[in-house]
C-alpha atoms as a PDB file:
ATOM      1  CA  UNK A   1      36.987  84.362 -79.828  1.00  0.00           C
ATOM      2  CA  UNK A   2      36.248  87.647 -80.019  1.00  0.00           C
ATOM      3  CA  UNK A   3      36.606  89.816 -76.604  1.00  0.00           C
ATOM      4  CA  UNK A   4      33.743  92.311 -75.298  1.00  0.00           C
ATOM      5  CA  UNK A   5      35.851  96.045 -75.066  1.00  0.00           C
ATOM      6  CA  UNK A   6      36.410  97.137 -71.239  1.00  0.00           C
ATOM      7  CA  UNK A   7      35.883 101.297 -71.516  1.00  0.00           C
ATOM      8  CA  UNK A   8      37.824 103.251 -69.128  1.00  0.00           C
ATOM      9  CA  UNK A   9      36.489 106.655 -67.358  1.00  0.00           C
ATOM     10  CA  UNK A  10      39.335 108.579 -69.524  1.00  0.00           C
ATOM     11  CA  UNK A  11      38.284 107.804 -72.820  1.00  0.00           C
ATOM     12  CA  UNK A  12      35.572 110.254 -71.646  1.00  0.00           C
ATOM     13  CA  UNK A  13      36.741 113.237 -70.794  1.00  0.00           C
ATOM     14  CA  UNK A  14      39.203 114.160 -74.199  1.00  0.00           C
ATOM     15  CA  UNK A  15      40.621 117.937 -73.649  1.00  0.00           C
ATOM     16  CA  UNK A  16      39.951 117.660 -69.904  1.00  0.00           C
ATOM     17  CA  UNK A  17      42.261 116.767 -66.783  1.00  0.00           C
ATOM     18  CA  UNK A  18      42.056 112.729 -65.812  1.00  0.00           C
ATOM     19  CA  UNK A  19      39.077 112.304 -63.750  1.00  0.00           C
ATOM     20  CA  UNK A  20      37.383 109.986 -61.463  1.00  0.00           C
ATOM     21  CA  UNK A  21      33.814 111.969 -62.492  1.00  0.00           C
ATOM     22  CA  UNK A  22      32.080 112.030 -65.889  1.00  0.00           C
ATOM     23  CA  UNK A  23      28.994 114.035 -66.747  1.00  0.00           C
ATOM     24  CA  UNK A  24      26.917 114.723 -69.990  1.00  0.00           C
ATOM     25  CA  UNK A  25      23.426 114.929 -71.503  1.00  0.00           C
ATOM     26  CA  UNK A  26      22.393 111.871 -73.273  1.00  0.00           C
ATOM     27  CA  UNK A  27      21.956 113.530 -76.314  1.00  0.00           C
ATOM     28  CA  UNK A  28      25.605 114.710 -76.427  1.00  0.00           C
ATOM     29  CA  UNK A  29      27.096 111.677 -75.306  1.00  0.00           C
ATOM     30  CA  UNK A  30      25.573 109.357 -78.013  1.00  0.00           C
ATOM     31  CA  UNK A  31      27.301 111.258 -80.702  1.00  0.00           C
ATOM     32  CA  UNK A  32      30.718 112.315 -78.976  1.00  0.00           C
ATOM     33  CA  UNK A  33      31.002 108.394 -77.487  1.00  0.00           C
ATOM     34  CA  UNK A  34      29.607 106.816 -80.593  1.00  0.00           C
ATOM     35  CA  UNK A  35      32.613 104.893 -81.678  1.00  0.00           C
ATOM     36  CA  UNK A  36      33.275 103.534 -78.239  1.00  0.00           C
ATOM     37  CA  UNK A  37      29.757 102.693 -77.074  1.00  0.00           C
ATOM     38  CA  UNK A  38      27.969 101.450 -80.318  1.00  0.00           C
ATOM     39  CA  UNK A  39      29.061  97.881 -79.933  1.00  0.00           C
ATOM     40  CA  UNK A  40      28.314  95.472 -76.678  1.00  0.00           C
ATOM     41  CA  UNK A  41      31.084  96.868 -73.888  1.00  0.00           C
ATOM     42  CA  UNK A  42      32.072  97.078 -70.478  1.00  0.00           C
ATOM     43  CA  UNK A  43      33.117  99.528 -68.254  1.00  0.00           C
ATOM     44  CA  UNK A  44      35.800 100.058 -65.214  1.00  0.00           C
ATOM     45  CA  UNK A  45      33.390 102.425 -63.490  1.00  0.00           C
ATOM     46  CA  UNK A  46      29.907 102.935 -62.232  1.00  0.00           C
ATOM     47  CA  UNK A  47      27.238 104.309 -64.341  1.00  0.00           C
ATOM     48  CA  UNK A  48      23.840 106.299 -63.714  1.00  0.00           C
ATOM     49  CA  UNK A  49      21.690 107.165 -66.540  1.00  0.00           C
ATOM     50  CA  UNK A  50      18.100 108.583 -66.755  1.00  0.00           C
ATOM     51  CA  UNK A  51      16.084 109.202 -69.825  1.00  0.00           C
ATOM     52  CA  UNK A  52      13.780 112.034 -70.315  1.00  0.00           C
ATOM     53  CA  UNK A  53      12.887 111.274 -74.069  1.00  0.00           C
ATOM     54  CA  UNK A  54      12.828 108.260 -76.647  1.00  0.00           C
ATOM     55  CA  UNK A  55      12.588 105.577 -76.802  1.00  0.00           C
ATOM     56  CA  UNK A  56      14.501 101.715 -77.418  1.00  0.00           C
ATOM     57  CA  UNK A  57      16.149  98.268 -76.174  1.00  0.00           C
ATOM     58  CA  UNK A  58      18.866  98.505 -73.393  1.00  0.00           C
ATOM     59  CA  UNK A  59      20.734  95.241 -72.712  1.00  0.00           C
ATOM     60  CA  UNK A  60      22.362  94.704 -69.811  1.00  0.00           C
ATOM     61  CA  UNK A  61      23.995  91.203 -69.185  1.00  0.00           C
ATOM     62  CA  UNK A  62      21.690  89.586 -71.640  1.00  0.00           C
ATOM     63  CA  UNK A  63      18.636  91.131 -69.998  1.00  0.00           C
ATOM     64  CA  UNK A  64      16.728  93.313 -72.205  1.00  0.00           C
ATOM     65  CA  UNK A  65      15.079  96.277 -70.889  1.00  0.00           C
ATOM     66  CA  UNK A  66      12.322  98.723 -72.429  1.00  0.00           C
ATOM     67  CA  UNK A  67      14.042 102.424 -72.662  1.00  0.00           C
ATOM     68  CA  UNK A  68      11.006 104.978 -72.046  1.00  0.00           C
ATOM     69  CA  UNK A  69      11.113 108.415 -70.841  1.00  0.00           C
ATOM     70  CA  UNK A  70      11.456 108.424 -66.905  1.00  0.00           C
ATOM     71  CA  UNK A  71      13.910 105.404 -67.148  1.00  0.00           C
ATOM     72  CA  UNK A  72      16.585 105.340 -64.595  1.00  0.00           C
ATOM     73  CA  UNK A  73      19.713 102.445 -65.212  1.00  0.00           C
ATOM     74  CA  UNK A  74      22.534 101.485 -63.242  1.00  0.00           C
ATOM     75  CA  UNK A  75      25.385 100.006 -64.251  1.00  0.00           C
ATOM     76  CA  UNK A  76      27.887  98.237 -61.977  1.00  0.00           C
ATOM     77  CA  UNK A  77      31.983  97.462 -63.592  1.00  0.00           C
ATOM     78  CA  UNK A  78      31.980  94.499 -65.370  1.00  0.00           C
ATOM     79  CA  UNK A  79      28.823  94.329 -66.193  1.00  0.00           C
ATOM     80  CA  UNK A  80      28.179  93.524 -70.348  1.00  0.00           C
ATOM     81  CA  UNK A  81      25.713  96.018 -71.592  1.00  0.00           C
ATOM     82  CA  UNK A  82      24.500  97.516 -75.097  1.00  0.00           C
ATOM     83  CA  UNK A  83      21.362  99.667 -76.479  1.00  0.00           C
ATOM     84  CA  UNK A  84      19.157 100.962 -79.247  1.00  0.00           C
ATOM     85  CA  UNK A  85      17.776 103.824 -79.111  1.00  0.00           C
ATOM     86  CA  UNK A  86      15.055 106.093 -80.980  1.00  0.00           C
ATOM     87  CA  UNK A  87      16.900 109.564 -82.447  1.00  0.00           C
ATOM     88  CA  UNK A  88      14.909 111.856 -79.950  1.00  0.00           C
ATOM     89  CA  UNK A  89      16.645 110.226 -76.879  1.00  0.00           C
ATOM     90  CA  UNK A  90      17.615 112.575 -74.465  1.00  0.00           C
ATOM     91  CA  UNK A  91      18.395 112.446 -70.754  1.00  0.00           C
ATOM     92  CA  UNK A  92      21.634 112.755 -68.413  1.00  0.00           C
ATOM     93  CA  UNK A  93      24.460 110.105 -67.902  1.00  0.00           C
ATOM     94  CA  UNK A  94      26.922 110.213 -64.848  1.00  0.00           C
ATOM     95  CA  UNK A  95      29.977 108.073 -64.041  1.00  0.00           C
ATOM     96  CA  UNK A  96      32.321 107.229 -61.140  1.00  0.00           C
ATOM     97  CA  UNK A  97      34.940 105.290 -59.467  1.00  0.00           C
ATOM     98  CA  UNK A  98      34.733 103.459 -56.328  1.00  0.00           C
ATOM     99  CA  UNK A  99      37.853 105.571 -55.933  1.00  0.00           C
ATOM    100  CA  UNK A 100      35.823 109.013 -56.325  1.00  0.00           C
ATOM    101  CA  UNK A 101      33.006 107.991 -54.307  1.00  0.00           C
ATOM    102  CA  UNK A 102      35.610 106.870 -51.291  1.00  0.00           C
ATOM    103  CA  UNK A 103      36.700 110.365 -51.467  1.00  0.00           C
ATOM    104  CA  UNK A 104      34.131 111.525 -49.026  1.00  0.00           C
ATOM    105  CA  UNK A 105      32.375 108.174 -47.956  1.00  0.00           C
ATOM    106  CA  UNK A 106      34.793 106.242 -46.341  1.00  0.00           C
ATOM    107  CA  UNK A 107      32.706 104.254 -44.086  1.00  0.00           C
ATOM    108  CA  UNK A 108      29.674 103.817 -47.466  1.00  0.00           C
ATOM    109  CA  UNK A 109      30.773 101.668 -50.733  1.00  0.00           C
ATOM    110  CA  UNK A 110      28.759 102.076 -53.472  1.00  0.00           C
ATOM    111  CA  UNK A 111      27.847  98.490 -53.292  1.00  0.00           C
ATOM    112  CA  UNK A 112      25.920  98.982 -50.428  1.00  0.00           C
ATOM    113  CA  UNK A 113      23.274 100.133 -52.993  1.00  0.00           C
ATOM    114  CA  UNK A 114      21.195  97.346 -54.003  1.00  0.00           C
ATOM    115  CA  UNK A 115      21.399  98.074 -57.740  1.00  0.00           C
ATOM    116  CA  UNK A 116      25.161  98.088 -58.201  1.00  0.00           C
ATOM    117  CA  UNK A 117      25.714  94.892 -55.859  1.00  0.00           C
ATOM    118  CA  UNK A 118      23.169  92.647 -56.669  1.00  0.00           C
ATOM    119  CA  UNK A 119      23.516  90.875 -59.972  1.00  0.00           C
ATOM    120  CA  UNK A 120      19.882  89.367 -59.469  1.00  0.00           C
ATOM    121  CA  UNK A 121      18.456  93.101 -58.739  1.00  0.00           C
ATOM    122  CA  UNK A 122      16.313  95.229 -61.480  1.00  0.00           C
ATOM    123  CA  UNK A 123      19.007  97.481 -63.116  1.00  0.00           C
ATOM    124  CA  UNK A 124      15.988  99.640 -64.105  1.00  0.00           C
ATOM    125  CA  UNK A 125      13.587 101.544 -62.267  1.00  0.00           C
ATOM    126  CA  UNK A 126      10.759 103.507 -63.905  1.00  0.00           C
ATOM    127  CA  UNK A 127      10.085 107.172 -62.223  1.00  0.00           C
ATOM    128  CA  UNK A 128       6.475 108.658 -62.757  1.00  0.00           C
ATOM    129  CA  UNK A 129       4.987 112.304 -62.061  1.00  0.00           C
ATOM    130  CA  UNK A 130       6.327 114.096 -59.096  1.00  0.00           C
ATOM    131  CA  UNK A 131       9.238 111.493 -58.384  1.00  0.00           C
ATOM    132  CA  UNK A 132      10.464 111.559 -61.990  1.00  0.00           C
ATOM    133  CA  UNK A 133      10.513 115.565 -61.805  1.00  0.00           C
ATOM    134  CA  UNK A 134      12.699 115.258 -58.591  1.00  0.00           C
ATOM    135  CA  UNK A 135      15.184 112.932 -60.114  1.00  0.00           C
ATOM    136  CA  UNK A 136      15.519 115.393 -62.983  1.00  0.00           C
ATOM    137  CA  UNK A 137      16.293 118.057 -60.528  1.00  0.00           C
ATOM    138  CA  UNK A 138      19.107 116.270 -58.679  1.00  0.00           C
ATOM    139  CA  UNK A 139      20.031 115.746 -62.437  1.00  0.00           C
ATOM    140  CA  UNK A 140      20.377 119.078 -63.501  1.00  0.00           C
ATOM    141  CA  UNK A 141      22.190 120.561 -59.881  1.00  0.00           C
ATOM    142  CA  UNK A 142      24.605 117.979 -60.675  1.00  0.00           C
ATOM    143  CA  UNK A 143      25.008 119.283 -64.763  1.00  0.00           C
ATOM    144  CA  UNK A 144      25.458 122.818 -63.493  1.00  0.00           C
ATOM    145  CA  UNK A 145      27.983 122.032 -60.660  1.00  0.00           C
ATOM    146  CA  UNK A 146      29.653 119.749 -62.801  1.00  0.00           C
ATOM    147  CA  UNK A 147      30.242 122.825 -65.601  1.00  0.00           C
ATOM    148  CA  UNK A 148      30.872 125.457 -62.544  1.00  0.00           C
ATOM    149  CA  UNK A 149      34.228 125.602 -60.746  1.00  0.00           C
ATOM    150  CA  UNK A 150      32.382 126.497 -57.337  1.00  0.00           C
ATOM    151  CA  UNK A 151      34.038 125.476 -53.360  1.00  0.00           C
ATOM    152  CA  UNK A 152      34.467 121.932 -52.718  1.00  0.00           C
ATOM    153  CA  UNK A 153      32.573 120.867 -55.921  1.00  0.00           C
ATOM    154  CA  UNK A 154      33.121 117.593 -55.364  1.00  0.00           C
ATOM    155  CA  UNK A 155      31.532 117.161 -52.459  1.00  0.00           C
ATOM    156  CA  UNK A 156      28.446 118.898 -53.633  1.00  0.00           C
ATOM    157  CA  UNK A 157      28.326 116.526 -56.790  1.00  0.00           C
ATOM    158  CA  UNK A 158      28.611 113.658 -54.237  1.00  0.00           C
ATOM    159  CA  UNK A 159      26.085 114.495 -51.859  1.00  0.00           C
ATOM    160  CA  UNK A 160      23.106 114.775 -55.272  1.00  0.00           C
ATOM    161  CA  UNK A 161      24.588 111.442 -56.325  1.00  0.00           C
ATOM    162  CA  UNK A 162      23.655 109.758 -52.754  1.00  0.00           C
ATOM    163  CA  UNK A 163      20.332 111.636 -52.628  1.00  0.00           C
ATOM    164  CA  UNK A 164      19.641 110.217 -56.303  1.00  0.00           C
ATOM    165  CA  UNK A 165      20.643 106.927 -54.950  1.00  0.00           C
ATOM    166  CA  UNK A 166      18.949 106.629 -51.381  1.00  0.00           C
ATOM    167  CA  UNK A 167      16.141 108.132 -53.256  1.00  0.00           C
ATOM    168  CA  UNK A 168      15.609 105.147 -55.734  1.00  0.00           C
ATOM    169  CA  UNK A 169      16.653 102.703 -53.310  1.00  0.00           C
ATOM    170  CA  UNK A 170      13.557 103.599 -51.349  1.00  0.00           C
ATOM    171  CA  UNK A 171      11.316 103.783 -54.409  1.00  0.00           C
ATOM    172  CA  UNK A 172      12.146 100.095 -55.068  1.00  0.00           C
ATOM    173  CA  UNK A 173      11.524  98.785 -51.514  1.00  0.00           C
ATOM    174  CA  UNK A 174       8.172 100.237 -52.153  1.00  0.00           C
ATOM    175  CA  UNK A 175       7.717  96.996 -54.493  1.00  0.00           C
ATOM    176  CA  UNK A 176       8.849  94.771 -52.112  1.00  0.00           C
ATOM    177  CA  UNK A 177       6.231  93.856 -49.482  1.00  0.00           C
ATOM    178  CA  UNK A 178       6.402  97.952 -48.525  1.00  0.00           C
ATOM    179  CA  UNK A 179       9.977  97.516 -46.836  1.00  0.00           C
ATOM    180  CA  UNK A 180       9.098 100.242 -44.531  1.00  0.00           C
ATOM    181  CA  UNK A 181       8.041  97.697 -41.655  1.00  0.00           C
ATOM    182  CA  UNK A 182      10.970  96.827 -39.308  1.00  0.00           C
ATOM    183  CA  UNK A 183      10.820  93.575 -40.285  1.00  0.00           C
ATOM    184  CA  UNK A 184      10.964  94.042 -43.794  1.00  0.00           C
ATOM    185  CA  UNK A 185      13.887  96.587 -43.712  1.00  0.00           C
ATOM    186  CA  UNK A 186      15.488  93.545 -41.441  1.00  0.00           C
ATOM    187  CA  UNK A 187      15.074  90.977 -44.868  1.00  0.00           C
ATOM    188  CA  UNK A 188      16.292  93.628 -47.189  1.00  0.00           C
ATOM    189  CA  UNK A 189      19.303  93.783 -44.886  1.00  0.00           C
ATOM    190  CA  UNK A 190      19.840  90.041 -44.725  1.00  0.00           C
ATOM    191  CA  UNK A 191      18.901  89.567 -48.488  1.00  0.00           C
ATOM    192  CA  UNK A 192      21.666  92.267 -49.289  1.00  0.00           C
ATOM    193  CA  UNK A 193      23.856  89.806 -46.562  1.00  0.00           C
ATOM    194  CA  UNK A 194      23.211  86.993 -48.850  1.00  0.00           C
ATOM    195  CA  UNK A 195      23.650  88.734 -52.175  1.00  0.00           C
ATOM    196  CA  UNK A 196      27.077  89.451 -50.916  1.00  0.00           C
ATOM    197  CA  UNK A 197      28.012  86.159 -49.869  1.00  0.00           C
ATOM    198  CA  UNK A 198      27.188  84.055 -52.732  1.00  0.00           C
ATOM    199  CA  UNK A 199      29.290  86.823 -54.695  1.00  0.00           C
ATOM    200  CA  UNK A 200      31.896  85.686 -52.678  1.00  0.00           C
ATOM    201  CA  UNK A 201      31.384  81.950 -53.153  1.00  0.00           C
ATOM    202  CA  UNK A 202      29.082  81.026 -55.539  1.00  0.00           C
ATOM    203  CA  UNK A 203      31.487  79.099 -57.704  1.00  0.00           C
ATOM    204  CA  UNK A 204      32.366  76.336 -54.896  1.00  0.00           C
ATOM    205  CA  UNK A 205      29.326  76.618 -52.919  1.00  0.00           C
ATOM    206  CA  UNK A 206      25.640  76.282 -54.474  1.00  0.00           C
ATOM    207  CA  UNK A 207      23.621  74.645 -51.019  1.00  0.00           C
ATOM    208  CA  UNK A 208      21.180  77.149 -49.259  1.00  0.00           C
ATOM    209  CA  UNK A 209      22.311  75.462 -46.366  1.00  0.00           C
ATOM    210  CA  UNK A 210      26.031  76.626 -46.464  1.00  0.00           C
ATOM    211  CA  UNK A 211      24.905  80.628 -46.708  1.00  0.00           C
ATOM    212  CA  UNK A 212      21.550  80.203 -44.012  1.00  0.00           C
ATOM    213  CA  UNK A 213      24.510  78.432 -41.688  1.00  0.00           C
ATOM    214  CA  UNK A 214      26.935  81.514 -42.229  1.00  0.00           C
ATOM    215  CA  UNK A 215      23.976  83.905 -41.784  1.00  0.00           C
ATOM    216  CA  UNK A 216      23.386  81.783 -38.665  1.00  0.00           C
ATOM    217  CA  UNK A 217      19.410  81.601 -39.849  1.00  0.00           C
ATOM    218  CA  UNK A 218      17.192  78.768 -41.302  1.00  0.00           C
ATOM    219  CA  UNK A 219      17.484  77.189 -44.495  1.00  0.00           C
ATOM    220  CA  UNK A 220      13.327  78.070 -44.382  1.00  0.00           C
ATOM    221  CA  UNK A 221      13.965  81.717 -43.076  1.00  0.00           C
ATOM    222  CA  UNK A 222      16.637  82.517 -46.165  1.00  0.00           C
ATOM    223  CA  UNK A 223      14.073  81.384 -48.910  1.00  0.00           C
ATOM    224  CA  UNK A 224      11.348  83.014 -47.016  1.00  0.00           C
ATOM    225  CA  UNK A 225      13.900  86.419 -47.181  1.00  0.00           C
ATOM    226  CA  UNK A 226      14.684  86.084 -50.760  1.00  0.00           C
ATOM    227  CA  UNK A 227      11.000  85.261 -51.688  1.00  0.00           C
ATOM    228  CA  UNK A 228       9.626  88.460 -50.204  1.00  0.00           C
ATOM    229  CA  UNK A 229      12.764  90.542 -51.453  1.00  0.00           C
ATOM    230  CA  UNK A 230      12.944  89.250 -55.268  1.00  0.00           C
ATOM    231  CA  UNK A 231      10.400  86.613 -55.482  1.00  0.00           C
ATOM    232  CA  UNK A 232      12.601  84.034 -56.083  1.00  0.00           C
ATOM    233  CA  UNK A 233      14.365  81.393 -54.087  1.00  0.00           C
ATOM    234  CA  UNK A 234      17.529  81.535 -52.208  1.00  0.00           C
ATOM    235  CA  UNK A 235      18.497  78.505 -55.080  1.00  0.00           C
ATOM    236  CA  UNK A 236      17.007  80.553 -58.142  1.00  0.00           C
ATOM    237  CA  UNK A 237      19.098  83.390 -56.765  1.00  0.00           C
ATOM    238  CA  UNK A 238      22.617  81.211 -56.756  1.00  0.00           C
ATOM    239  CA  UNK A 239      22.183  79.800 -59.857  1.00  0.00           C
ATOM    240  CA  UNK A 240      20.954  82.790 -61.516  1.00  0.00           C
ATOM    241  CA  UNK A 241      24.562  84.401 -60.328  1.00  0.00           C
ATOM    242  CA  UNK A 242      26.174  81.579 -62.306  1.00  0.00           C
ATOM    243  CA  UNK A 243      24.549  81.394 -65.213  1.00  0.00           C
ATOM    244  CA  UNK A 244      25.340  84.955 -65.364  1.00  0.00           C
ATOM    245  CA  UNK A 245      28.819  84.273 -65.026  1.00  0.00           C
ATOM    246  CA  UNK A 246      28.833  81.548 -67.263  1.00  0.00           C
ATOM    247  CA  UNK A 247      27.185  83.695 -69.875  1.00  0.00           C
ATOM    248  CA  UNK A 248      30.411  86.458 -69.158  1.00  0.00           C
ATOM    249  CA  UNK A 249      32.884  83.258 -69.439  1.00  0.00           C
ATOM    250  CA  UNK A 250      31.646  82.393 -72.919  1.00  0.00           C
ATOM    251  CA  UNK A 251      31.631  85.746 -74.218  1.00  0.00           C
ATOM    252  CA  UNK A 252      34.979  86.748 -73.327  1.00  0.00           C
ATOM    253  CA  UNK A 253      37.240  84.006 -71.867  1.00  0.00           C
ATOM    254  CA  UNK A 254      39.193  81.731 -74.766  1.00  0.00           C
ATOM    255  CA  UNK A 255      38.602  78.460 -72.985  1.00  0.00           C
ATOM    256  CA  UNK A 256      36.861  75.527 -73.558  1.00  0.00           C
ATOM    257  CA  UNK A 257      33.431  75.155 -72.707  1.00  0.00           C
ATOM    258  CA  UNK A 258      34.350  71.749 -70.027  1.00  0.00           C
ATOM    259  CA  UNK A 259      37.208  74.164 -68.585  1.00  0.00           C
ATOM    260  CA  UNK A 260      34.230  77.378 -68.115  1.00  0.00           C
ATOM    261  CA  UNK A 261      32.104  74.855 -66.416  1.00  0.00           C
ATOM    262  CA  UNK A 262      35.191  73.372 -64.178  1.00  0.00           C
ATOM    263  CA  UNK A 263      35.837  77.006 -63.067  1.00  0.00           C
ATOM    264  CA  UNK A 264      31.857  77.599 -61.978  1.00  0.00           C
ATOM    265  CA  UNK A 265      32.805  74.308 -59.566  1.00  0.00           C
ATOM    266  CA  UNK A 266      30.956  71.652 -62.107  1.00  0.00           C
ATOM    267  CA  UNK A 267      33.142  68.750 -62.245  1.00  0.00           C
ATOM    268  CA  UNK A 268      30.863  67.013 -64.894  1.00  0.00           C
ATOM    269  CA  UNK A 269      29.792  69.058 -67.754  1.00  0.00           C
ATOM    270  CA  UNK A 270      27.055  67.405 -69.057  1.00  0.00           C
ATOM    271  CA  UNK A 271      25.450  68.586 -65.449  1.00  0.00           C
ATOM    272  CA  UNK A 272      26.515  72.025 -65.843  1.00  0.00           C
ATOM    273  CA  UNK A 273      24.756  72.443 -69.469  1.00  0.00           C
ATOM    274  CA  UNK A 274      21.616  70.750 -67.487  1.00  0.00           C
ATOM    275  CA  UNK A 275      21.843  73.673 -65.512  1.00  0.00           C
ATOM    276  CA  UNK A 276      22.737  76.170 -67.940  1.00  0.00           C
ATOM    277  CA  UNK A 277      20.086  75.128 -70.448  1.00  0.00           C
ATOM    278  CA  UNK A 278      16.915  75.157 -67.439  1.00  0.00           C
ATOM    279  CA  UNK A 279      18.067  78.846 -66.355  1.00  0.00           C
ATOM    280  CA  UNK A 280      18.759  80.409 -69.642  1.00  0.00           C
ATOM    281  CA  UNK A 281      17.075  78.178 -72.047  1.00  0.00           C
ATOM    282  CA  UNK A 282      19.417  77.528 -74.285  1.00  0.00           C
ATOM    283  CA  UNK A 283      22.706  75.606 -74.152  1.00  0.00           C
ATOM    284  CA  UNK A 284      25.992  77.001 -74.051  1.00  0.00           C
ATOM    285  CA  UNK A 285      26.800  76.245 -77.230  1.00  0.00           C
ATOM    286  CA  UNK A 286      23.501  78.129 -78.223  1.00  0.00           C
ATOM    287  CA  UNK A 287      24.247  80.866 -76.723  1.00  0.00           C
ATOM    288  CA  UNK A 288      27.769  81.130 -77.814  1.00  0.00           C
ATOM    289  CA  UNK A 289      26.145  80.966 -81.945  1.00  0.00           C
ATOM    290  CA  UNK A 290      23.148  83.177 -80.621  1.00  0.00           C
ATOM    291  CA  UNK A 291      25.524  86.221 -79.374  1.00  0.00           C
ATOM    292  CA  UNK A 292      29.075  85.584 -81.413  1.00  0.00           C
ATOM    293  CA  UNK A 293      27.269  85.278 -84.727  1.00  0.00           C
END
């Protein structure tokens, strides 16, 4: 079985010290990073990138997204992603370690961010007039710090990266329910709670019950959260987190397709292809011929 290529922040950065910090146009960075990026890949790192022209298809674990200009992606490690893209694109990629980001953030992960901890969360947001003008901004200060050797550089770069972040952040609560209210910044606080904890356990435990009784809440008050926050239910949202899994098992683990499903905590298979088949619609072994052809 052939594996999916894990990229590392180095492979990057050729004539330059090691670094936990990576920054280029787009247009640059599609032909120097051709031969690493043109096939389906992963990275150890985070990644930011925001398109100002073209056009294309960006995949990112199986999902495809529309590439337009005022495109913003975010890429957490692990994650399986690929694109095509229109000759004309241009725009600005970033990357970072957790390590990098620590630097000067001890008591903020980068998880904390909606979009690089929730597997179930957009990975795309699209920026229009005024706000897509102010992303580019935070853009370029970043490019020209990046090239200068100015004071505690680092810290600068850091500080755009969070405002890029916070500021996107709040542009998607604006789709959900206007999570402005105190009571909707209080379910996009618990529905970031619950994204974290079936991270933590979704391959032994798939009951709403067992994550509303950790939350200490209602079984009814954690579907009502994840309906208002994603539009889906607290179930839709676990098995959506192991189908996407699953999906990572059979591209890059050599084992069987009974031993994938024993590891996701299905003891009988022909449940776990039920499963499989009603989130994803296909089977497993579909998908395996659809993507390792």
């Amino acid at each position: 079985m052939n594996s999916i290529s894990v990229l590392h922040i180095d492979l990057f950065q050729s004539g330059k010290n090691a670094s936990d910090f990576y920054f280029n146009t787009m247009r640059d960075h599609l032909v120097s990073s051709h031969k690493h990026i043109e096939k389906p890949h992963r990275h150890d790192f985070y990644v930011t990138v925001l398109f100002t022209k073209g056009k294309g298809i960006h995949e990112i674990d199986f999902q495809k997204y529309e590439v337009s200009e005022g495109s913003i992606f975010f890429l957490s490690p692990g994650q399986v992603h690929s694109w095509e893209l229109s000759e004309d694109t241009d725009g600005y990629i970033f990357f970072c370690s957790q390590e990098y980001y620590d630097m000067h953030y001890v008591n903020r992960k980068l998880r904390s961010f909606p979009f690089f901890s929730s597997p179930t969360f957009p990975r795309k947001f699209q920026f229009e007039s005024d706000d897509f003008l102010k992303i580019i901004n935070l853009f370029k200060e970043i490019e020209e710090e990046y090239h200068a050797q100015n004071m505690m550089k680092d810290d600068f770069i850091l500080s755009l990266m969070s405002q890029i972040y916070i500021y996107t952040t709040r542009q998607f609560s604006k789709n959900f329910d206007e999570i402005s209210s105190p009571t909707s910044v209080s379910y996009f606080k618990h529905y970031q709670d619950f994204e974290n904890l079936v991270e933590q356990y979704f391959t032994t435990q798939k009951s709403i019950a067992y994550y509303a009784s950790i939350m200490e809440i209602s079984p009814k008050h954690l579907n009502r959260i994840t309906q208002t926050v994603v539009q889906k239910t607290a179930t839709e949202v676990i098995t959506e987190r192991v189908i996407l899994e699953a999906k990572r098992m059979l591209m890059y683990l050599d084992e069987s397709l009974v031993e994938i499903a024993f590891r996701l905590g299905y003891e009988e298979y022909s449940y776990f292809v039920r499963v499989f088949r009603k989130g994803s619609g296909m089977t497993p072994t579909q998908f395996i011929k659809k993507y390792k052809a």
